[in-house]
Protein backbone atom coordinates (compact mmCIF):
# COMPACT_ATOMS: atom_id res chain seq x y z
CA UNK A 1 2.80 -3.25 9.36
CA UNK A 2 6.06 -4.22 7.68
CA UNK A 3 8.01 -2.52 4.88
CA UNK A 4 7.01 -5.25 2.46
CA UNK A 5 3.55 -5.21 3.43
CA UNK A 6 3.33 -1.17 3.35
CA UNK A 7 5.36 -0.55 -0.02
CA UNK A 8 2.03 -3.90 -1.33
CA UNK A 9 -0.38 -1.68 0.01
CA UNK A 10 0.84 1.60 -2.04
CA UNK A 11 1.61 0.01 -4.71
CA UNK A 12 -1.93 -2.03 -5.00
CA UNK A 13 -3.40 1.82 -4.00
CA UNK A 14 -1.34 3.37 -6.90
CA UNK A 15 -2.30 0.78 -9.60
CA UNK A 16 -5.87 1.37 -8.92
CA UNK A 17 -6.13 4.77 -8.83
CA UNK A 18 -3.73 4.99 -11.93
CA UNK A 19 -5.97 2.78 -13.58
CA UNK A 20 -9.32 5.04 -12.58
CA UNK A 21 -7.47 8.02 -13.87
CA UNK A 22 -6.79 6.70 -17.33
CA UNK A 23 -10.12 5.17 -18.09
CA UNK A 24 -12.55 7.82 -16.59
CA UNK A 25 -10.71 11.27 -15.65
CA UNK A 26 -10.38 13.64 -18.90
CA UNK A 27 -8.08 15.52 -16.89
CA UNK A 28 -4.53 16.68 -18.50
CA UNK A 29 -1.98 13.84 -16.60
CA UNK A 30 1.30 14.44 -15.34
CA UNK A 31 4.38 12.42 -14.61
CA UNK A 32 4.96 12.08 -10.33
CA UNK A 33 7.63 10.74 -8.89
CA UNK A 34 7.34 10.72 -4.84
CA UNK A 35 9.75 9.72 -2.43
CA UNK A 36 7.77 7.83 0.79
CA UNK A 37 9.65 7.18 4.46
CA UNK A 38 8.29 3.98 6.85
CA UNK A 39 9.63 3.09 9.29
CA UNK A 40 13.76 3.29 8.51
CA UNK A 41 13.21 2.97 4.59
CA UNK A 42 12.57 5.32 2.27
CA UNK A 43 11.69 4.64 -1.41
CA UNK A 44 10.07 5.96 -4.88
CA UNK A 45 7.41 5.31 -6.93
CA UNK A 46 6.22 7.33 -10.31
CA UNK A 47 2.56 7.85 -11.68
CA UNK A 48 0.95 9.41 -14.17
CA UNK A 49 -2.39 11.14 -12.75
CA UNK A 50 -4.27 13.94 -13.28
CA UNK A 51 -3.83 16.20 -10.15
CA UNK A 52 -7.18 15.38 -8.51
CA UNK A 53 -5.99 11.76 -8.40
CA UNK A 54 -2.21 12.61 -7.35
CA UNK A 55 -3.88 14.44 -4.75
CA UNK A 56 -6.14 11.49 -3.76
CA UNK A 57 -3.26 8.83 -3.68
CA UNK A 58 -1.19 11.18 -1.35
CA UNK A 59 -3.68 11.68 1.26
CA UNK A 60 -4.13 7.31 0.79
CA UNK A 61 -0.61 6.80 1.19
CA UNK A 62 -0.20 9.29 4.30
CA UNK A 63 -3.17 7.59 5.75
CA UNK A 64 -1.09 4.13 5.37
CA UNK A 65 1.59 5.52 6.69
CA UNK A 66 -0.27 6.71 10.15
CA UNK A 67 -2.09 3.28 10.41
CA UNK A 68 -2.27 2.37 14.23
CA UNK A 69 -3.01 -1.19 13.51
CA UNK A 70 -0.94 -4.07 12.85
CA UNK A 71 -1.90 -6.49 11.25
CA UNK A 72 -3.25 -3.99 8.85
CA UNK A 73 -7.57 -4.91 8.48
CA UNK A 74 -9.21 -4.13 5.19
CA UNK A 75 -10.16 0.11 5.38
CA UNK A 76 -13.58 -1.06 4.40
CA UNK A 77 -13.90 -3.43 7.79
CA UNK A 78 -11.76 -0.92 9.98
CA UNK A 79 -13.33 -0.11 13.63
CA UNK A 80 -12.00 3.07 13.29
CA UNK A 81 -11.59 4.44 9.64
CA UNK A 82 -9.36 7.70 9.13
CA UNK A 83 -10.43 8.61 6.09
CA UNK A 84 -12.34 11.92 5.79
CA UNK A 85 -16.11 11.36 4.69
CA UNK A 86 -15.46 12.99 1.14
CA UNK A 87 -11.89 11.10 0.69
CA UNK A 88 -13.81 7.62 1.54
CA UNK A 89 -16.51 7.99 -0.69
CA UNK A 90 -14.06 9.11 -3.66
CA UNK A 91 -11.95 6.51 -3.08
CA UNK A 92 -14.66 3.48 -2.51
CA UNK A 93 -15.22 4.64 -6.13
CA UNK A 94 -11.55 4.42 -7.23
CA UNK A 95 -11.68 0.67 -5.66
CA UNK A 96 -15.18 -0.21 -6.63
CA UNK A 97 -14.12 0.60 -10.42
CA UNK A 98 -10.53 -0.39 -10.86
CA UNK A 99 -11.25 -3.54 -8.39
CA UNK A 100 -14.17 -4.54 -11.47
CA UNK A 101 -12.13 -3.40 -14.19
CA UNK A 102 -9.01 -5.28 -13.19
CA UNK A 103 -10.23 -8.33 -12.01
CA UNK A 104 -12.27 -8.86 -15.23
CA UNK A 105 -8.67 -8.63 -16.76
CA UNK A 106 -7.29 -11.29 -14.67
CA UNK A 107 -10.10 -13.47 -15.84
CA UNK A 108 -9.55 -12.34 -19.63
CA UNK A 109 -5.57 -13.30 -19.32
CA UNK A 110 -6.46 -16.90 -17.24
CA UNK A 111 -9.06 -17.92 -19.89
CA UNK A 112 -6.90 -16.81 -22.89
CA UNK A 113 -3.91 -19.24 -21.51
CA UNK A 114 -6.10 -21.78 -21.58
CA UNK A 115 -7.01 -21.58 -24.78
């Protein structure tokens, strides 16, 4: 997978996890700012997560990073998923939430435009 493609993918992962860890975690949050290497590029993103969820996007994000296919399927439709049993199922939940939640936004902003 490309740079552009990988630094999509992480920061799709980190919106949706941010946005699980605002609405449902009533953990204490903390400001994160990580540094990531692909390939020959390095660069830095910031989050504010609780550390279960910090936790959660780093093992995501290293999983990205070790991805043996290219093009890069859908984890969900993978042949050969590398998640861990108890990572998968937590984050299915992160997606299955923040996926709802932020779609139904999308929807919210098209029809108020319209109006």
């Amino acid at each position: 997978m490309d740079i552009v493609k990988f630094k999509s993918e992480v920061e799709t992962l980190s919106r949706f996890i941010q946005t699980y860890c605002n609405d449902v975690k009533d953990h204490e949050q903390a400001l994160h700012i990580q540094n990531i290497s692909y390939q020959d590029a390095t660069f830095s993103y910031e989050v504010n997560l609780c550390n279960d969820c910090r936790v959660l996007l780093e093992y995501g994000i290293q999983r990205l990073q070790n991805c043996p296919h290219d093009p890069k399927p859908k984890c969900r439709t993978c042949a050969n998923p590398c998640y861990e049993k108890p990572q998968w199922k937590q984050m299915a939940k992160v997606m299955r939430y923040s996926g709802m939640k932020l779609g139904l936004s999308k929807v919210k902003n098209f029809l108020l435009l319209r109006s």
